[in-house]
N, C-alpha and C. Protein backbone atom coordinates (compact mmCIF):
# COMPACT_ATOMS: atom_id res chain seq x y z
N UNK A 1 143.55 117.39 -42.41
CA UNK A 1 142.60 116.36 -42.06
C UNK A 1 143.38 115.11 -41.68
N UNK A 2 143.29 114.67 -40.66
CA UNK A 2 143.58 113.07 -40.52
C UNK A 2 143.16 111.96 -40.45
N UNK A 3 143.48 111.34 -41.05
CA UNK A 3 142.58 109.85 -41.71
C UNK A 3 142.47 108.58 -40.75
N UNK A 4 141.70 107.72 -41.12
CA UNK A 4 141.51 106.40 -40.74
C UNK A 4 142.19 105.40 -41.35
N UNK A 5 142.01 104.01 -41.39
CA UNK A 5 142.17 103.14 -41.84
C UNK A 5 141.01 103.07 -43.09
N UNK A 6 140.20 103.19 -42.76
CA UNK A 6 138.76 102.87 -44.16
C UNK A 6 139.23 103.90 -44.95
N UNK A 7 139.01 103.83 -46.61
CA UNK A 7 139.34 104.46 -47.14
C UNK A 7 137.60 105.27 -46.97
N UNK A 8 137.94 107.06 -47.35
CA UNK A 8 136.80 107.98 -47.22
C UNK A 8 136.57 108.05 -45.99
N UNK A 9 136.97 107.98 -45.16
CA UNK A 9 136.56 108.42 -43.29
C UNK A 9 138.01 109.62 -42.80
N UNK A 10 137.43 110.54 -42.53
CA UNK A 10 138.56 111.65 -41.80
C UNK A 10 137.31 112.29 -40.67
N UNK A 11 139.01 112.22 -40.03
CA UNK A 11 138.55 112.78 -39.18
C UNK A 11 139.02 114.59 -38.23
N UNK A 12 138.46 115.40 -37.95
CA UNK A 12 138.70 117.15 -37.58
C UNK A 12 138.48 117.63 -37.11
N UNK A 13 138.77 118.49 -36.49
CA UNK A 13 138.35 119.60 -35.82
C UNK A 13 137.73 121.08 -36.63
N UNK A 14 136.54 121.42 -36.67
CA UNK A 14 136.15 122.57 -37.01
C UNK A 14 137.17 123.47 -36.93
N UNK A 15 138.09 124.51 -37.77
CA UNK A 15 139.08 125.41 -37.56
C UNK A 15 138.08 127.01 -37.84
N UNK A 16 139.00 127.55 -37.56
CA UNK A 16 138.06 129.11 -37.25
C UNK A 16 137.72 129.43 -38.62
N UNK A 17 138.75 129.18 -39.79
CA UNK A 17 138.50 129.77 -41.02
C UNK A 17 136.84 129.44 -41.56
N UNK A 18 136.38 128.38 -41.12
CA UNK A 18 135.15 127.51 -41.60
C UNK A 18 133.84 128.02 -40.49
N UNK A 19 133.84 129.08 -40.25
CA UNK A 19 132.71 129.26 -39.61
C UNK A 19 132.75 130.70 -39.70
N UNK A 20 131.44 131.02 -39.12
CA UNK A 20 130.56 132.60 -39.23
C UNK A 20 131.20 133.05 -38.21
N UNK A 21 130.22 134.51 -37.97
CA UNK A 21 130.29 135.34 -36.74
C UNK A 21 129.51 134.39 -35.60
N UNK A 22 128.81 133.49 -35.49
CA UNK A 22 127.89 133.26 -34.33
C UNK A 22 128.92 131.90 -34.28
N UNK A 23 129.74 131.49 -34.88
CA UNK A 23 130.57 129.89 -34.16
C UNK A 23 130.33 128.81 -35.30
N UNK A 24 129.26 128.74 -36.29
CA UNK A 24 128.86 127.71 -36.96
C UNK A 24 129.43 127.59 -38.48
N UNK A 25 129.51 126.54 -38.68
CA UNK A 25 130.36 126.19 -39.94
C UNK A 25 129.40 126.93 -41.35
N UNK A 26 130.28 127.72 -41.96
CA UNK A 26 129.63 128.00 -43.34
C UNK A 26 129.19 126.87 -44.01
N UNK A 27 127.91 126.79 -44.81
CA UNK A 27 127.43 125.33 -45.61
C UNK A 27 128.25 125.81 -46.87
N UNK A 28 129.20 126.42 -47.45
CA UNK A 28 129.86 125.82 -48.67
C UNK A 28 131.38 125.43 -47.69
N UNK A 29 131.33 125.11 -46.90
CA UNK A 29 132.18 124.07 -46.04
C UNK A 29 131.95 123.17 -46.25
N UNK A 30 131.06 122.80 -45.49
CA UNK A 30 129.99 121.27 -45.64
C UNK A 30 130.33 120.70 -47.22
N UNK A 31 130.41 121.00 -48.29
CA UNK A 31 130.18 120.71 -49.51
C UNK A 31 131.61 120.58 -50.01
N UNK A 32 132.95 121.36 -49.17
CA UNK A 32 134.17 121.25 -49.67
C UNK A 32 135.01 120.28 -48.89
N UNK A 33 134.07 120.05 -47.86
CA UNK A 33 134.84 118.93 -47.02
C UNK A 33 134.79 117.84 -47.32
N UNK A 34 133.30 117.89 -47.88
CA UNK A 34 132.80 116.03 -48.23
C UNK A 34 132.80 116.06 -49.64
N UNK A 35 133.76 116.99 -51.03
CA UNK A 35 134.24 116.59 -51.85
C UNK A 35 135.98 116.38 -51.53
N UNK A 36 136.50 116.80 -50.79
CA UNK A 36 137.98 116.23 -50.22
C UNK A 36 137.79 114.25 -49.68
N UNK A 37 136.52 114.33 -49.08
CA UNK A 37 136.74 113.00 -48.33
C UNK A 37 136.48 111.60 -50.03
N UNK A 38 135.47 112.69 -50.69
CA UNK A 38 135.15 112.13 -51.70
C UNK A 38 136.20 111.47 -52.35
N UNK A 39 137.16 112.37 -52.81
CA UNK A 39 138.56 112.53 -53.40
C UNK A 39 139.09 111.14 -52.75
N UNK A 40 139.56 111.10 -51.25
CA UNK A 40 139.99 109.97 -50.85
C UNK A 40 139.73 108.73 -51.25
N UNK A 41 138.67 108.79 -50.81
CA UNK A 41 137.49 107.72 -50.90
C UNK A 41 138.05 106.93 -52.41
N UNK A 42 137.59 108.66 -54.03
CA UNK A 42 137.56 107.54 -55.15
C UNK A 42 139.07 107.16 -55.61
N UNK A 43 140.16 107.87 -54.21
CA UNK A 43 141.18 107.08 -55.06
C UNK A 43 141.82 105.86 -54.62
N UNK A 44 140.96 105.04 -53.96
CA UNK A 44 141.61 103.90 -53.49
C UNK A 44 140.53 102.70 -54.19
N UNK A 45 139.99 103.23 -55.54
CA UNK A 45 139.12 102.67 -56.35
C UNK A 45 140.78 101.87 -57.05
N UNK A 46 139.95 100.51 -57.64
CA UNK A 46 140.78 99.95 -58.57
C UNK A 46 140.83 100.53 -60.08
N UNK A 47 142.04 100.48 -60.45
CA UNK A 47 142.49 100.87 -61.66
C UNK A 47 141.85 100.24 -63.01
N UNK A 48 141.02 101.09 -63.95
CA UNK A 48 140.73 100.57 -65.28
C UNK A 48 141.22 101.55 -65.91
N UNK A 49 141.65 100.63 -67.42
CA UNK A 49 141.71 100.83 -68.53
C UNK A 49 140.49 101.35 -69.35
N UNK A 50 141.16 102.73 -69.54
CA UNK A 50 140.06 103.51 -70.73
C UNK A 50 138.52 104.06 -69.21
N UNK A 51 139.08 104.09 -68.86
CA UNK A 51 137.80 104.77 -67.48
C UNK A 51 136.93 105.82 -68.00
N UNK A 52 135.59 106.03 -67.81
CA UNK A 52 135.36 107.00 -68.52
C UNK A 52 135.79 108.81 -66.71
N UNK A 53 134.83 109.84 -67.82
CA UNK A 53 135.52 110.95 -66.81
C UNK A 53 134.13 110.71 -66.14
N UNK A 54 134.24 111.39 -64.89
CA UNK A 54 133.35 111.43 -63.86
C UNK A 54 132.84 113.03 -63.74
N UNK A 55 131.63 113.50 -63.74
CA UNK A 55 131.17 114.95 -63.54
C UNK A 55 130.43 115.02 -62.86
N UNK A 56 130.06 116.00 -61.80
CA UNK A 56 128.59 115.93 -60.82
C UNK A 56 127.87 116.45 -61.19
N UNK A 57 126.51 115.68 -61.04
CA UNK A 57 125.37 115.71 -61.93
C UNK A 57 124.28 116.34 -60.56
N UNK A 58 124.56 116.44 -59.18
CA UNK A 58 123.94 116.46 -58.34
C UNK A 58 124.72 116.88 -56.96
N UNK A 59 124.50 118.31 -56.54
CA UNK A 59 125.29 118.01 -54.88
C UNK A 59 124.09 118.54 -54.03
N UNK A 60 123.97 118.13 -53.06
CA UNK A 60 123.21 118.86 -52.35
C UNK A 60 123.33 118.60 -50.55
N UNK A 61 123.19 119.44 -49.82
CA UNK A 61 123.77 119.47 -48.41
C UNK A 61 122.12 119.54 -47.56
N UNK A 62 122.33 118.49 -46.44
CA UNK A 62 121.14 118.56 -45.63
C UNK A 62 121.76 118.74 -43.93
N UNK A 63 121.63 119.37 -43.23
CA UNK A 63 121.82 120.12 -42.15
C UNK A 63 120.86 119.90 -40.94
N UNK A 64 121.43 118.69 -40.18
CA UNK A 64 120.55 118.36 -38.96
C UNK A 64 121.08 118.91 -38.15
N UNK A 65 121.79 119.76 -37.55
CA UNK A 65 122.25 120.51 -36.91
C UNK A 65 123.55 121.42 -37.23
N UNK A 66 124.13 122.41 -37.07
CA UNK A 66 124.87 122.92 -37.15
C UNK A 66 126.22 122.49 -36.72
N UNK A 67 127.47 122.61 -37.53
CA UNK A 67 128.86 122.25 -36.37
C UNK A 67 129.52 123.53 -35.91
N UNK A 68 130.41 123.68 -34.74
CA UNK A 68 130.56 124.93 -34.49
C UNK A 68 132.36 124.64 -34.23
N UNK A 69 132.72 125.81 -34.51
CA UNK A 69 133.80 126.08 -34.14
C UNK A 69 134.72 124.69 -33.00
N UNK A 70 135.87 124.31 -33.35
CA UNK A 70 137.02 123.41 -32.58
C UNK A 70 135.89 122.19 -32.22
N UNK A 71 134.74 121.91 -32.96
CA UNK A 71 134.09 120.75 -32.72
C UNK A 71 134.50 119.34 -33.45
N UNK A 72 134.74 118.77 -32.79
CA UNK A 72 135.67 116.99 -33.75
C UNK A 72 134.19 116.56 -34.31
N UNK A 73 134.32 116.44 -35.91
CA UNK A 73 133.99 115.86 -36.84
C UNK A 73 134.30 114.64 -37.16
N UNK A 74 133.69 113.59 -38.11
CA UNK A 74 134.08 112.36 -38.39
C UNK A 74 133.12 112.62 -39.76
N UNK A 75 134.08 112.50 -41.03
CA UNK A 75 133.08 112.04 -42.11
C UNK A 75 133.46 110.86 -42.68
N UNK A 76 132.33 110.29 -43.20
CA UNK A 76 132.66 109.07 -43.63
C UNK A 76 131.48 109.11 -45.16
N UNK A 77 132.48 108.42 -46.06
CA UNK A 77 132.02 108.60 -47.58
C UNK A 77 131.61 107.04 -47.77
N UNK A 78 130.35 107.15 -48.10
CA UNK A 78 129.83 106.01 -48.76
C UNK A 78 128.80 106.17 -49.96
N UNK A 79 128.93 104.73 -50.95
CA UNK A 79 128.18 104.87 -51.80
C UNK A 79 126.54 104.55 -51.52
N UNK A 80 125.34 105.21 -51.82
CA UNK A 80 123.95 105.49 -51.89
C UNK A 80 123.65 104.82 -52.79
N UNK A 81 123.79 105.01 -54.52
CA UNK A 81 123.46 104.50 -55.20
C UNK A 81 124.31 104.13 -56.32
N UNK A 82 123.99 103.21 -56.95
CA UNK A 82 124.99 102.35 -57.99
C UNK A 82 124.19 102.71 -59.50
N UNK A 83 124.21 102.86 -60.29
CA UNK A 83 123.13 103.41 -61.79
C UNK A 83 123.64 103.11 -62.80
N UNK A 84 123.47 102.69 -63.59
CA UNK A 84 124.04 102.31 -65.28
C UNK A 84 125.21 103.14 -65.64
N UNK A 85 124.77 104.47 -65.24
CA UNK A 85 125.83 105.46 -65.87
C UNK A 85 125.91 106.69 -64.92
N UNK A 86 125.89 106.36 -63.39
CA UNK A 86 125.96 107.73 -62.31
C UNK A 86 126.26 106.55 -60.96
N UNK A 87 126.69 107.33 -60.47
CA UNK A 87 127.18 106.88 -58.47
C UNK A 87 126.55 108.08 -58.23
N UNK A 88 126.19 107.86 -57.23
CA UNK A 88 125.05 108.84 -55.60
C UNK A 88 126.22 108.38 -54.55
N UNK A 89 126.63 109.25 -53.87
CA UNK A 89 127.49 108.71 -52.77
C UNK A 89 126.87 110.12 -51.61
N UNK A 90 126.97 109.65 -50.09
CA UNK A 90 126.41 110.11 -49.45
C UNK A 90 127.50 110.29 -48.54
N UNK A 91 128.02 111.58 -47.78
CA UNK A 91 128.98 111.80 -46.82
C UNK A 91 128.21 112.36 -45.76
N UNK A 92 128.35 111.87 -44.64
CA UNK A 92 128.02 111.98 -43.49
C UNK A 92 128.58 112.77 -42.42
N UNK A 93 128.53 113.66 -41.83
CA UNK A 93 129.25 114.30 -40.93
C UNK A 93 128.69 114.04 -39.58
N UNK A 94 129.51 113.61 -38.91
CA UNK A 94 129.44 113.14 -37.35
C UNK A 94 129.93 113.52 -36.22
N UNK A 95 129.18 113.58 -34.93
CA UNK A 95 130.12 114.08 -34.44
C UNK A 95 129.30 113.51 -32.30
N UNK A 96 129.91 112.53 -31.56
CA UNK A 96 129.55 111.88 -30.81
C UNK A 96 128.41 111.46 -31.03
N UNK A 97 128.81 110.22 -31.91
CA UNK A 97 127.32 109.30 -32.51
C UNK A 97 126.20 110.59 -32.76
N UNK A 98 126.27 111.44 -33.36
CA UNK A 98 124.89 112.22 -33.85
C UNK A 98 125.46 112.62 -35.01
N UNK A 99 124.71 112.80 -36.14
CA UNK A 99 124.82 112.80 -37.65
C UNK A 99 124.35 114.27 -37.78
N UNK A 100 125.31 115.23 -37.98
CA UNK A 100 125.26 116.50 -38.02
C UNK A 100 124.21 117.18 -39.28
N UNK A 101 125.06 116.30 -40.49
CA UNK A 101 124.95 116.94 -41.67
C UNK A 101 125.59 115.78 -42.75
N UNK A 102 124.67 115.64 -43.85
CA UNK A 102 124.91 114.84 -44.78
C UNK A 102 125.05 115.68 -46.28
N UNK A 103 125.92 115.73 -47.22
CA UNK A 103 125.84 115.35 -48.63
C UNK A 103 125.47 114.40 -49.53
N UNK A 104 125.05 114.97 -50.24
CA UNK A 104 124.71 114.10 -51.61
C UNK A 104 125.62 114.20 -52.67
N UNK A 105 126.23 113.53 -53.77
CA UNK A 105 126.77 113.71 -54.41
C UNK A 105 126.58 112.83 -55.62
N UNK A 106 126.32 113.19 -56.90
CA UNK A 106 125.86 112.10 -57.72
C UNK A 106 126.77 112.38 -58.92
N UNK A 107 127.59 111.82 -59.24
CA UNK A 107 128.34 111.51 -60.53
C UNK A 107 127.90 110.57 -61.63
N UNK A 108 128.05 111.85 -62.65
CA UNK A 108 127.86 111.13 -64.07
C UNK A 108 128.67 110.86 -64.74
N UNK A 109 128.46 109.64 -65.27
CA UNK A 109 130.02 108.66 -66.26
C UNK A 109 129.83 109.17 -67.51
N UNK A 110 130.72 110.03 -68.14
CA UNK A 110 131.10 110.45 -69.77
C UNK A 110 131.84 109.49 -70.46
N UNK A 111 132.08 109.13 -71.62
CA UNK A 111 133.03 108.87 -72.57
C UNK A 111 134.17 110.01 -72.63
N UNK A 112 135.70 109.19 -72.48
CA UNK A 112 136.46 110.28 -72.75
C UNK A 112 136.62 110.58 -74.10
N UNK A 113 136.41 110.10 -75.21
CA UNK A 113 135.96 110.54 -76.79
C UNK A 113 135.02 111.70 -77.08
N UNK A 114 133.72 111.87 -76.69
CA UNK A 114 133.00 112.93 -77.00
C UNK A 114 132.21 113.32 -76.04
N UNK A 115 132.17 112.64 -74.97
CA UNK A 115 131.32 113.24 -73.88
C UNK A 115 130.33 112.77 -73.68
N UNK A 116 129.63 111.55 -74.31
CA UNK A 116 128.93 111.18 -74.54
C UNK A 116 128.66 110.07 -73.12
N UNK A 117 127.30 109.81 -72.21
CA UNK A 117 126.96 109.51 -71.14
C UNK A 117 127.79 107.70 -71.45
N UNK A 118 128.09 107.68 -70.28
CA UNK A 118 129.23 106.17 -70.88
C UNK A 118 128.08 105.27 -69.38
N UNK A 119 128.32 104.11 -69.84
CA UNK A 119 127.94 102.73 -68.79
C UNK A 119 129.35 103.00 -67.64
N UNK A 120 129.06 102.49 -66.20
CA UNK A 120 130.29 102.40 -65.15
C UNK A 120 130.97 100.98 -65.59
N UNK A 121 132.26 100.64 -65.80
CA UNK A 121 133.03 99.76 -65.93
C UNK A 121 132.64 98.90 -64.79
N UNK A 122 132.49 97.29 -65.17
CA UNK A 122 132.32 96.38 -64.25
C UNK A 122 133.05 96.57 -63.01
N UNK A 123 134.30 96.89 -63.18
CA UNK A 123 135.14 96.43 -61.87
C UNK A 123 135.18 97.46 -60.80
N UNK A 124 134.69 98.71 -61.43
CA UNK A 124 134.31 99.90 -60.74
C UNK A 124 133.31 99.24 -60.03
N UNK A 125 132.27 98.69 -60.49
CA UNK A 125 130.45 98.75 -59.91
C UNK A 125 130.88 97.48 -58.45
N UNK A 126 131.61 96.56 -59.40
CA UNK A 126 132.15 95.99 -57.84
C UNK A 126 133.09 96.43 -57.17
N UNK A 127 133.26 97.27 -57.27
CA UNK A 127 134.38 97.95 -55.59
C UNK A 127 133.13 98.53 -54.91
N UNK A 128 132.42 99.09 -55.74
CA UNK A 128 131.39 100.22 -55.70
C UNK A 128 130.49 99.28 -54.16
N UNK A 129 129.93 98.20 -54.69
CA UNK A 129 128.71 97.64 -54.60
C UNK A 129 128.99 96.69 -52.91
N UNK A 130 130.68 96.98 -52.49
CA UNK A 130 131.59 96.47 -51.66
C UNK A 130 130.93 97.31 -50.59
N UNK A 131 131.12 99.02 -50.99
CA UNK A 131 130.68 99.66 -49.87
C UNK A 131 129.41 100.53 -49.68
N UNK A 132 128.36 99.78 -50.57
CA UNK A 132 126.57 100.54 -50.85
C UNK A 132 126.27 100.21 -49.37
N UNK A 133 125.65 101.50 -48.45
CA UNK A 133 124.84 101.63 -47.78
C UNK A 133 123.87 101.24 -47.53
């Protein structure tokens, strides 16, 4: 994948491994691409002390059209929603200004002690709240 300047934006070409017999991208593609961009995205988050762990509480893939085979993609990861104790972040797949296919992705904040549902650390919610949709 090759990147942008914004952190969470890459950009690709559909490769053969990621698609069917008829040309079109498998949808547990869709879902492994835009947890890679995810990945990017949360690691150019600022650093806290004692962070809690992050788990997905929610994925789900919506499909406005199909991508097909050696077609240039653009995803771009942004946050949806901000919550006491979960992020919604929404990845977008693009491809000549038309919005192919979107993810959902909703993470829930644990305590790293017992697991127990933790509040998002202030300084998280403002990086967060930097790039809400």
């Amino acid at each position: 994948m090759s990147k942008t300047n914004r952190p969470g934006v890459v950009e690709l070409r559909v490769p053969f491994r990621d698609v069917d017999m008829n040309g079109q991208m498998f949808l547990a593609s869709y879902i492994s691409y835009a947890e890679s961009v995810l990945a990017s995205f949360w690691s150019s988050r600022p650093k806290v002390e004692d962070e809690p762990i992050y788990a997905p509480g929610k994925v789900s893939c919506i499909l406005h059209r199909p991508l097909h085979y050696h077609e240039t993609v653009t995803f771009t990861a942004g946050v949806d929603k901000i919550g006491v104790r979960s992020i919604g972040f929404l990845i977008a797949f693009e491809t000549d200004d038309e919005r192919a296919a979107e993810v959902e992705i909703v993470w829930q904040a644990h305590s790293r002690d017992d697991g127990s549902p933790a509040a998002l650390p202030e300084e998280t919610r403002d990086w967060l709240y930097s790039f809400l949709d």
